[in-house]
N, C-alpha and C. Protein backbone atom coordinates (compact mmCIF):
# COMPACT_ATOMS: atom_id res chain seq x y z
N UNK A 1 16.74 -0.11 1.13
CA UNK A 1 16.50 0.80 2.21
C UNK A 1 15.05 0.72 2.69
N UNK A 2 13.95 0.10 1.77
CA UNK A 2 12.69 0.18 2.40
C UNK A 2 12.36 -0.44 3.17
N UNK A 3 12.85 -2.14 2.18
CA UNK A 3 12.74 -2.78 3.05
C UNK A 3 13.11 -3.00 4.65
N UNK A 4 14.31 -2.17 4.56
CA UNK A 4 14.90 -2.68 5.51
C UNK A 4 14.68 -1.94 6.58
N UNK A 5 13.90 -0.57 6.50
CA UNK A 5 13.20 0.31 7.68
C UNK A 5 11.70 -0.13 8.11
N UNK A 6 11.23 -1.08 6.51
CA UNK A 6 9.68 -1.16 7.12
C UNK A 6 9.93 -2.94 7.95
N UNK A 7 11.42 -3.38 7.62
CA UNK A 7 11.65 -4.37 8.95
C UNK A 7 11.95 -4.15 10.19
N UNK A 8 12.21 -3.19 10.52
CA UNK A 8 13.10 -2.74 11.58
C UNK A 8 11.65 -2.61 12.47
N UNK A 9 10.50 -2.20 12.24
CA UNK A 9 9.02 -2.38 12.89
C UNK A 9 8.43 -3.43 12.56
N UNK A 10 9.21 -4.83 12.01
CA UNK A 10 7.99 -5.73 11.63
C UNK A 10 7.43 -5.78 10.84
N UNK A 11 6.96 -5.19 9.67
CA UNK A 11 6.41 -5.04 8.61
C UNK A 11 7.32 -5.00 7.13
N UNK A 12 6.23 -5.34 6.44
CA UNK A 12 7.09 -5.13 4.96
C UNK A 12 6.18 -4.33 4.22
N UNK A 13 6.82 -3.57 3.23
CA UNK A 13 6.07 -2.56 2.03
C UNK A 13 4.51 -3.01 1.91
N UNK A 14 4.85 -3.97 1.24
CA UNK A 14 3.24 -4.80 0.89
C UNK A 14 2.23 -4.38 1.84
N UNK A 15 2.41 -4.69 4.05
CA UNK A 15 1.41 -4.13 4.18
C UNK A 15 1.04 -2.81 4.41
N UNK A 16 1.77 -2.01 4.21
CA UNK A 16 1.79 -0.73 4.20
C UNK A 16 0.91 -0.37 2.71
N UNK A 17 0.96 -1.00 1.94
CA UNK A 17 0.27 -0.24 0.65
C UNK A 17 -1.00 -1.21 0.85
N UNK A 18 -1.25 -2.45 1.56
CA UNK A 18 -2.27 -2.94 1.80
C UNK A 18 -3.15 -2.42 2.08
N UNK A 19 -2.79 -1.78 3.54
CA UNK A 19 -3.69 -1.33 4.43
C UNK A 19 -4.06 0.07 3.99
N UNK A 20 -3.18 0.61 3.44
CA UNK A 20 -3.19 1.97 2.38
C UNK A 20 -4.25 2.24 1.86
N UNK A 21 -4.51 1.28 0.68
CA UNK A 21 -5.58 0.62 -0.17
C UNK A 21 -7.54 0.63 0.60
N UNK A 22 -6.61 -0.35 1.74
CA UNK A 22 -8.09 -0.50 2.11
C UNK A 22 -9.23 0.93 3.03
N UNK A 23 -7.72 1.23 3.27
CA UNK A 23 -8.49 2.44 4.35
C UNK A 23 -8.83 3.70 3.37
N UNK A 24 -7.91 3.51 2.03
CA UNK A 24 -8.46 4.83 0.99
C UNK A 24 -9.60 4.43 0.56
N UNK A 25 -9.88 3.37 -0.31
CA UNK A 25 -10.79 2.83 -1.22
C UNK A 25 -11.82 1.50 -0.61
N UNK A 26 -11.54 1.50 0.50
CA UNK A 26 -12.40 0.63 1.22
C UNK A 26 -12.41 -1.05 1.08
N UNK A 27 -13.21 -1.92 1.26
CA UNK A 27 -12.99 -3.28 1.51
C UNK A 27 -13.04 -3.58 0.28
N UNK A 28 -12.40 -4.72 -0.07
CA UNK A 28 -12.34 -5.23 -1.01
C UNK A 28 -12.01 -6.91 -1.61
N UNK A 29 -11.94 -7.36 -2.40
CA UNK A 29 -12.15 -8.86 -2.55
C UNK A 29 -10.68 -8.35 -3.06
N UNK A 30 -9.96 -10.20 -2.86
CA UNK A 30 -8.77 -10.03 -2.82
C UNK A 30 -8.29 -10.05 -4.17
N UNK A 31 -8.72 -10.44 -4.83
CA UNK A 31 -8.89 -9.97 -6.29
C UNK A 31 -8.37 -8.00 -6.65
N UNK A 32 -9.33 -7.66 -6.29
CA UNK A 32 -9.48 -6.37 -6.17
C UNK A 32 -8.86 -5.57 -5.82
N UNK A 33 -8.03 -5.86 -4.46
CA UNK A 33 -6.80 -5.40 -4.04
C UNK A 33 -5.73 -5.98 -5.18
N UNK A 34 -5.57 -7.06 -5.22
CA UNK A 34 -4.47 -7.37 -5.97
C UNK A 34 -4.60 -5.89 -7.52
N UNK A 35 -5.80 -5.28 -7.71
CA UNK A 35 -5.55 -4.83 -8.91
C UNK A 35 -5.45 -3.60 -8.44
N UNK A 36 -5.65 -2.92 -7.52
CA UNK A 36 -5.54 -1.77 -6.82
C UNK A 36 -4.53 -1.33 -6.65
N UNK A 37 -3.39 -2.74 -6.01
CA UNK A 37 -1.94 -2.51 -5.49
C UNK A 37 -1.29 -2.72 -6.29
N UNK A 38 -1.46 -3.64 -7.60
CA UNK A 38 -0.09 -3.68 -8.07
C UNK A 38 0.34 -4.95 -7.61
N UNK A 39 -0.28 -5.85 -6.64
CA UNK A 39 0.45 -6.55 -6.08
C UNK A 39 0.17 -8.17 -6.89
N UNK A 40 1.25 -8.52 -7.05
CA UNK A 40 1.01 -10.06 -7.39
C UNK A 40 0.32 -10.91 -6.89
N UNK A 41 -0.90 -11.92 -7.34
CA UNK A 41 -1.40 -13.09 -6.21
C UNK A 41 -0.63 -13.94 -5.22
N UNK A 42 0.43 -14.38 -5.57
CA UNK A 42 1.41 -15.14 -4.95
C UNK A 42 1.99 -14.10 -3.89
N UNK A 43 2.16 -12.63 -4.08
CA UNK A 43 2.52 -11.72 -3.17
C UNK A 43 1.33 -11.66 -1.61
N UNK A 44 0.59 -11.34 -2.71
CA UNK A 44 -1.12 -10.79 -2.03
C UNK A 44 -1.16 -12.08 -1.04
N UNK A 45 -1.36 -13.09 -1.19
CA UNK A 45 -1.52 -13.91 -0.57
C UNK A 45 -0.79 -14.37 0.91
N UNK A 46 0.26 -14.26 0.54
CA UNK A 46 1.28 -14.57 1.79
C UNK A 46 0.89 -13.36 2.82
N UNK A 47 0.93 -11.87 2.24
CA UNK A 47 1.11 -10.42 3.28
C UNK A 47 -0.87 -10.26 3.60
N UNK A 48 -1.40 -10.96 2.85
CA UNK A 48 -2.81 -10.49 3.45
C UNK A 48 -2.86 -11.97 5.08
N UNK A 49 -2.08 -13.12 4.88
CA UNK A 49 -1.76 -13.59 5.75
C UNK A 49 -1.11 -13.91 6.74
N UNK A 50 -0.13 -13.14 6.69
CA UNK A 50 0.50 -11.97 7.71
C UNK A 50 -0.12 -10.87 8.42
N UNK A 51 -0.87 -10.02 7.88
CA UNK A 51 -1.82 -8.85 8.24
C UNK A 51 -2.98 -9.72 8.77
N UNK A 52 -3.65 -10.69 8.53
CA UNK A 52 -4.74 -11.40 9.53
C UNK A 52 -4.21 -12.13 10.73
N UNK A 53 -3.26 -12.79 10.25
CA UNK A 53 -2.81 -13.66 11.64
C UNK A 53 -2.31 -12.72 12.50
N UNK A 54 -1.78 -11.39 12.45
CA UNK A 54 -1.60 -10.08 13.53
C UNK A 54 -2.59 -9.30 13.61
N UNK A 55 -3.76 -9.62 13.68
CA UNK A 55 -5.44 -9.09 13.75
C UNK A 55 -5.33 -7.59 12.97
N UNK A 56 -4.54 -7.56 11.86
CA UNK A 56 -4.58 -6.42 11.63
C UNK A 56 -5.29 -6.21 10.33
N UNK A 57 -6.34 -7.48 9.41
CA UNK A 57 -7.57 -7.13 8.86
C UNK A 57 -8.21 -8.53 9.01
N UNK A 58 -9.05 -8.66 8.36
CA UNK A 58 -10.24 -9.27 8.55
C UNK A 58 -10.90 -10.02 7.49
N UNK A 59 -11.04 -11.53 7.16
CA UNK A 59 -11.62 -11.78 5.89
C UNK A 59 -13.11 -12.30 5.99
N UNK A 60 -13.64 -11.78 5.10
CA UNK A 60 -15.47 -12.27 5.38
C UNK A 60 -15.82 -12.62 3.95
N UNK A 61 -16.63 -13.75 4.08
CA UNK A 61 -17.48 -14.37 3.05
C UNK A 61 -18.08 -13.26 1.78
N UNK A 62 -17.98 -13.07 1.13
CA UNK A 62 -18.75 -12.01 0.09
C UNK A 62 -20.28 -12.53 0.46
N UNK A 63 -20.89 -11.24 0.47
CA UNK A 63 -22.74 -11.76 0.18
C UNK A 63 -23.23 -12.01 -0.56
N UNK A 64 -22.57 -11.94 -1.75
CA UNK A 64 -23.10 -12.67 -2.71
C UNK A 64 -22.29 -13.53 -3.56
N UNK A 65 -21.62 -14.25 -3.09
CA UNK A 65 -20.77 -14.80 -4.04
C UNK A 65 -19.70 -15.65 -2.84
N UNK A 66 -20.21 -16.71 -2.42
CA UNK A 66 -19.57 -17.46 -0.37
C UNK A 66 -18.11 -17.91 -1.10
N UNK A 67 -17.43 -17.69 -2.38
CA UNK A 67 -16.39 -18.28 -2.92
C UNK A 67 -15.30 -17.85 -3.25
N UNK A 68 -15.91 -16.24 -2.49
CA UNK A 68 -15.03 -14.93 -2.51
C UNK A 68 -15.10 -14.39 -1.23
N UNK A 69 -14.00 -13.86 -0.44
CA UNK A 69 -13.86 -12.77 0.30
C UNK A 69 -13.95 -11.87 0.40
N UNK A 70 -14.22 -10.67 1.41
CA UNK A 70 -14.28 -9.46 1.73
C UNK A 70 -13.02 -8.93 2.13
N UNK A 71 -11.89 -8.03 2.36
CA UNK A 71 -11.06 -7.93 3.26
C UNK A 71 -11.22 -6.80 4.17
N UNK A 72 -11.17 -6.68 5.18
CA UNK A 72 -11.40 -5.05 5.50
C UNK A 72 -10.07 -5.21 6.77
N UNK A 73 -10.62 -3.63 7.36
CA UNK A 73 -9.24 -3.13 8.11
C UNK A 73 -10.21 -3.36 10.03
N UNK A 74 -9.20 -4.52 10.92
CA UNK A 74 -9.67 -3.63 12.11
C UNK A 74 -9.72 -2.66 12.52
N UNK A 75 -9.55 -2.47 13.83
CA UNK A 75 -9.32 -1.28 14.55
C UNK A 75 -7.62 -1.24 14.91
N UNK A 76 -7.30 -2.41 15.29
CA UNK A 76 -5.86 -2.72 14.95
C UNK A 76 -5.00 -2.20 14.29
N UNK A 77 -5.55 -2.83 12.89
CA UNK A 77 -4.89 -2.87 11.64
C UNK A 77 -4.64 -0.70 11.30
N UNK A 78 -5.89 -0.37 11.51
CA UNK A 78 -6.07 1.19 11.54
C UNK A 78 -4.69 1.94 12.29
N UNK A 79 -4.69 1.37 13.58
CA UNK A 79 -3.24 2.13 14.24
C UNK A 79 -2.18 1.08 13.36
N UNK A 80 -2.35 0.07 13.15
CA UNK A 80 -0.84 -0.18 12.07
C UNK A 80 -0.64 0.59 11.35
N UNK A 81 -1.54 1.36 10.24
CA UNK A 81 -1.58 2.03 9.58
C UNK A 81 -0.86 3.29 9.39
N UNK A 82 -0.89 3.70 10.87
CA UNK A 82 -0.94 4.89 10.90
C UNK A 82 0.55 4.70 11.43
N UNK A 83 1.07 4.11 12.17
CA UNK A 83 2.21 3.77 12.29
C UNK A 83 3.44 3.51 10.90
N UNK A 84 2.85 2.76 10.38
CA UNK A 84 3.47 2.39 9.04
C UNK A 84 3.72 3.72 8.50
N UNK A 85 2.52 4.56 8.24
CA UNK A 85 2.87 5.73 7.46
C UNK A 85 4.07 6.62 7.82
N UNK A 86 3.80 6.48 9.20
CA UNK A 86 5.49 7.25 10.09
C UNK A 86 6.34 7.12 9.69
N UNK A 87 6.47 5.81 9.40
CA UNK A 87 7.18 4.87 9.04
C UNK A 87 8.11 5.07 7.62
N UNK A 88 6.60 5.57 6.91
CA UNK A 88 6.92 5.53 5.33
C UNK A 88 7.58 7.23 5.20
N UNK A 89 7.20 7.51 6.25
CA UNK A 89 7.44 9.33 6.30
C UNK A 89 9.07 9.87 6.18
N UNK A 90 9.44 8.92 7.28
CA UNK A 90 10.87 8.57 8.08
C UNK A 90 11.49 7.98 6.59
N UNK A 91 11.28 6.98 5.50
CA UNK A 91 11.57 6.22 4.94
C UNK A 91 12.04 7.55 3.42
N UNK A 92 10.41 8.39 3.56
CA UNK A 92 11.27 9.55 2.57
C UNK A 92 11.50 10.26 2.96
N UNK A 93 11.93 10.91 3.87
CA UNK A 93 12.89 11.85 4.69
C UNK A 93 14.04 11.41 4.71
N UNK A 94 14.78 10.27 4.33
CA UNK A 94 15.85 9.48 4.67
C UNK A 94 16.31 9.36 2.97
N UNK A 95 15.18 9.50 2.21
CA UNK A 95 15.82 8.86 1.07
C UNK A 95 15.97 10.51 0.10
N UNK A 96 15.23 11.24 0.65
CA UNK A 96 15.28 12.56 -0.01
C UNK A 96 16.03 13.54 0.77
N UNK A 97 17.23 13.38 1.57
CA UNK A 97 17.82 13.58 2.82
C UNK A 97 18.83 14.69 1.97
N UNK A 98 19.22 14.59 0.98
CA UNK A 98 20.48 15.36 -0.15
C UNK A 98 19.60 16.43 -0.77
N UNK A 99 18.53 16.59 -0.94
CA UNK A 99 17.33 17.53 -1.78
C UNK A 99 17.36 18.89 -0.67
N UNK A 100 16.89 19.82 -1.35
CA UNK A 100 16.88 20.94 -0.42
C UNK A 100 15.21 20.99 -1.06
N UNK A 101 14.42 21.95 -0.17
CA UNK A 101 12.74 21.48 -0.72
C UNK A 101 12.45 21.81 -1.93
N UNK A 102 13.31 23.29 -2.47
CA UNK A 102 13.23 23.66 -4.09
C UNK A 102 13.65 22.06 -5.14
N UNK A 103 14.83 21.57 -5.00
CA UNK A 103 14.77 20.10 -5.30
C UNK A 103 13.65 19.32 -5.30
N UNK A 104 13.33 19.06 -4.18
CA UNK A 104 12.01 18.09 -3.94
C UNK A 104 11.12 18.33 -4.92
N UNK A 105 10.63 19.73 -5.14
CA UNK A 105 9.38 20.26 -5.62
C UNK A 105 9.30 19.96 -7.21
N UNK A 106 11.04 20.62 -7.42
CA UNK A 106 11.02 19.78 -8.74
C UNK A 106 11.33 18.66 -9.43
N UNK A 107 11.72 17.64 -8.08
CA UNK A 107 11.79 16.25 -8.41
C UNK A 107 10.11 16.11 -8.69
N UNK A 108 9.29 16.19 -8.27
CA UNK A 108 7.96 15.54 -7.79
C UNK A 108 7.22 16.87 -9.15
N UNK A 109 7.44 17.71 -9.38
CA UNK A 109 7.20 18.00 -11.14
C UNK A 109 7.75 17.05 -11.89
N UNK A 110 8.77 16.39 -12.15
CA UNK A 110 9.07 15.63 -13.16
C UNK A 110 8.64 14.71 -13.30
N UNK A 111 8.50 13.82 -11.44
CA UNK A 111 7.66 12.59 -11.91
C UNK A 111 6.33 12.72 -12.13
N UNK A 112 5.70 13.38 -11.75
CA UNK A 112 4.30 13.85 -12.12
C UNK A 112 3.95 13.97 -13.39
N UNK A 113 5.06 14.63 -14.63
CA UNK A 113 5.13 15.13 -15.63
C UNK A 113 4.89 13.58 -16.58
N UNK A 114 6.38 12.86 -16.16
CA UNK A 114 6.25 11.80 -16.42
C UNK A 114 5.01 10.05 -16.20
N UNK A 115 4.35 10.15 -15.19
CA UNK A 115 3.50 9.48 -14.77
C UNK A 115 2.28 10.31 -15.71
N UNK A 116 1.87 11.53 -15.80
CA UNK A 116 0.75 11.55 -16.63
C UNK A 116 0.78 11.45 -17.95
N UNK A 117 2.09 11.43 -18.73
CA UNK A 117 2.46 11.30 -19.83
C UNK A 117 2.37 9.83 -20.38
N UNK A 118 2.64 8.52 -19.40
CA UNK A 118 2.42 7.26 -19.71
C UNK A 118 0.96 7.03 -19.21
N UNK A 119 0.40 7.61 -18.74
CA UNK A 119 -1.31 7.64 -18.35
C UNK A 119 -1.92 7.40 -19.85
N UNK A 120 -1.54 8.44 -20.43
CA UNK A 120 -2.04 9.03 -21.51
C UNK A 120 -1.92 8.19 -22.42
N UNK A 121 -0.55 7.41 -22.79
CA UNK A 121 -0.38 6.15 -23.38
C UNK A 121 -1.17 5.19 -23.15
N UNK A 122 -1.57 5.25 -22.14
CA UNK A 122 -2.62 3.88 -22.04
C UNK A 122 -1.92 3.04 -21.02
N UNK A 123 -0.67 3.56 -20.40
CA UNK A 123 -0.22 2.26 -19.08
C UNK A 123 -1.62 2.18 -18.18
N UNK A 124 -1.03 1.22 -17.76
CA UNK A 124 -1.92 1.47 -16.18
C UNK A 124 -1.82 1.91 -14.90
N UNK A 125 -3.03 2.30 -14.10
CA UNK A 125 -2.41 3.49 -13.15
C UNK A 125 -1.29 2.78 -12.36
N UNK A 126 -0.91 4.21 -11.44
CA UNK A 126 -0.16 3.06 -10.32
C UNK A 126 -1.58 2.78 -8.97
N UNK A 127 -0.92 1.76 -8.41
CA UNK A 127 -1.60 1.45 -7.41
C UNK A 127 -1.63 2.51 -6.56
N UNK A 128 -2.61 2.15 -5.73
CA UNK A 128 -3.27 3.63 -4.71
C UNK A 128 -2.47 3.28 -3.23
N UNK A 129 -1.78 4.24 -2.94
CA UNK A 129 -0.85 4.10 -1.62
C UNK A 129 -1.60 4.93 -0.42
């Protein structure tokens, strides 16, 4: 179902948590994102080249280090963003469509409950959306 709403605009998940990433936590080497998102190199790679070739970020030389990239967000990429999120809005409104909001509230206690409980174990976070 995600996929198939964040196709229906052209996009896939990946850049939605891309651009997510960059506009929460700012520019970053692609490295960096990859550890931010969650996202695989072989993933990262293909959707950060998708998101440039549609001017929707930007790669620059690191200043200190010409063997690494920068990635950041256009002005573009910013209204993709914001679009996508609609997007992602529509995506849980659709998937939490059977919940009445008392439901919701305590779906989103449990996973909460659960996500800080494997914190604590020592997983690793989730990526920043």
């Amino acid at each position: 179902m995600v996929s198939r709403s964040f196709a229906a605009v052209g996009a896939r998940g990946y850049h939605y948590r891309l651009l997510t990433s960059l506009l929460t936590d700012g520019p970053a080497s692609q490295a960096d994102l990859g550890r931010r998102t969650g996202i695989h190199l072989s993933d990262m790679v293909a959707a950060l080249n998708e998101l440039e070739k549609s001017g929707y970020i930007r790669r620059m030389p690191h200043p200190g280090d010409r063997r690494r990239n920068i990635i950041t967000v256009t002005d573009e990429g910013r209204l993709r963003s914001e679009r996508l999120s609609e997007q992602a809005g529509k995506i849980q409104e659709e998937l939490l469509a059977p919940l009445d909001a008392a439901e919701r509230e305590h779906l989103t206690d449990l996973l909460t409950k659960l996500y800080e409980h494997h914190q604590a174990q020592g997983f690793p976070p989730l990526p920043s959306m």
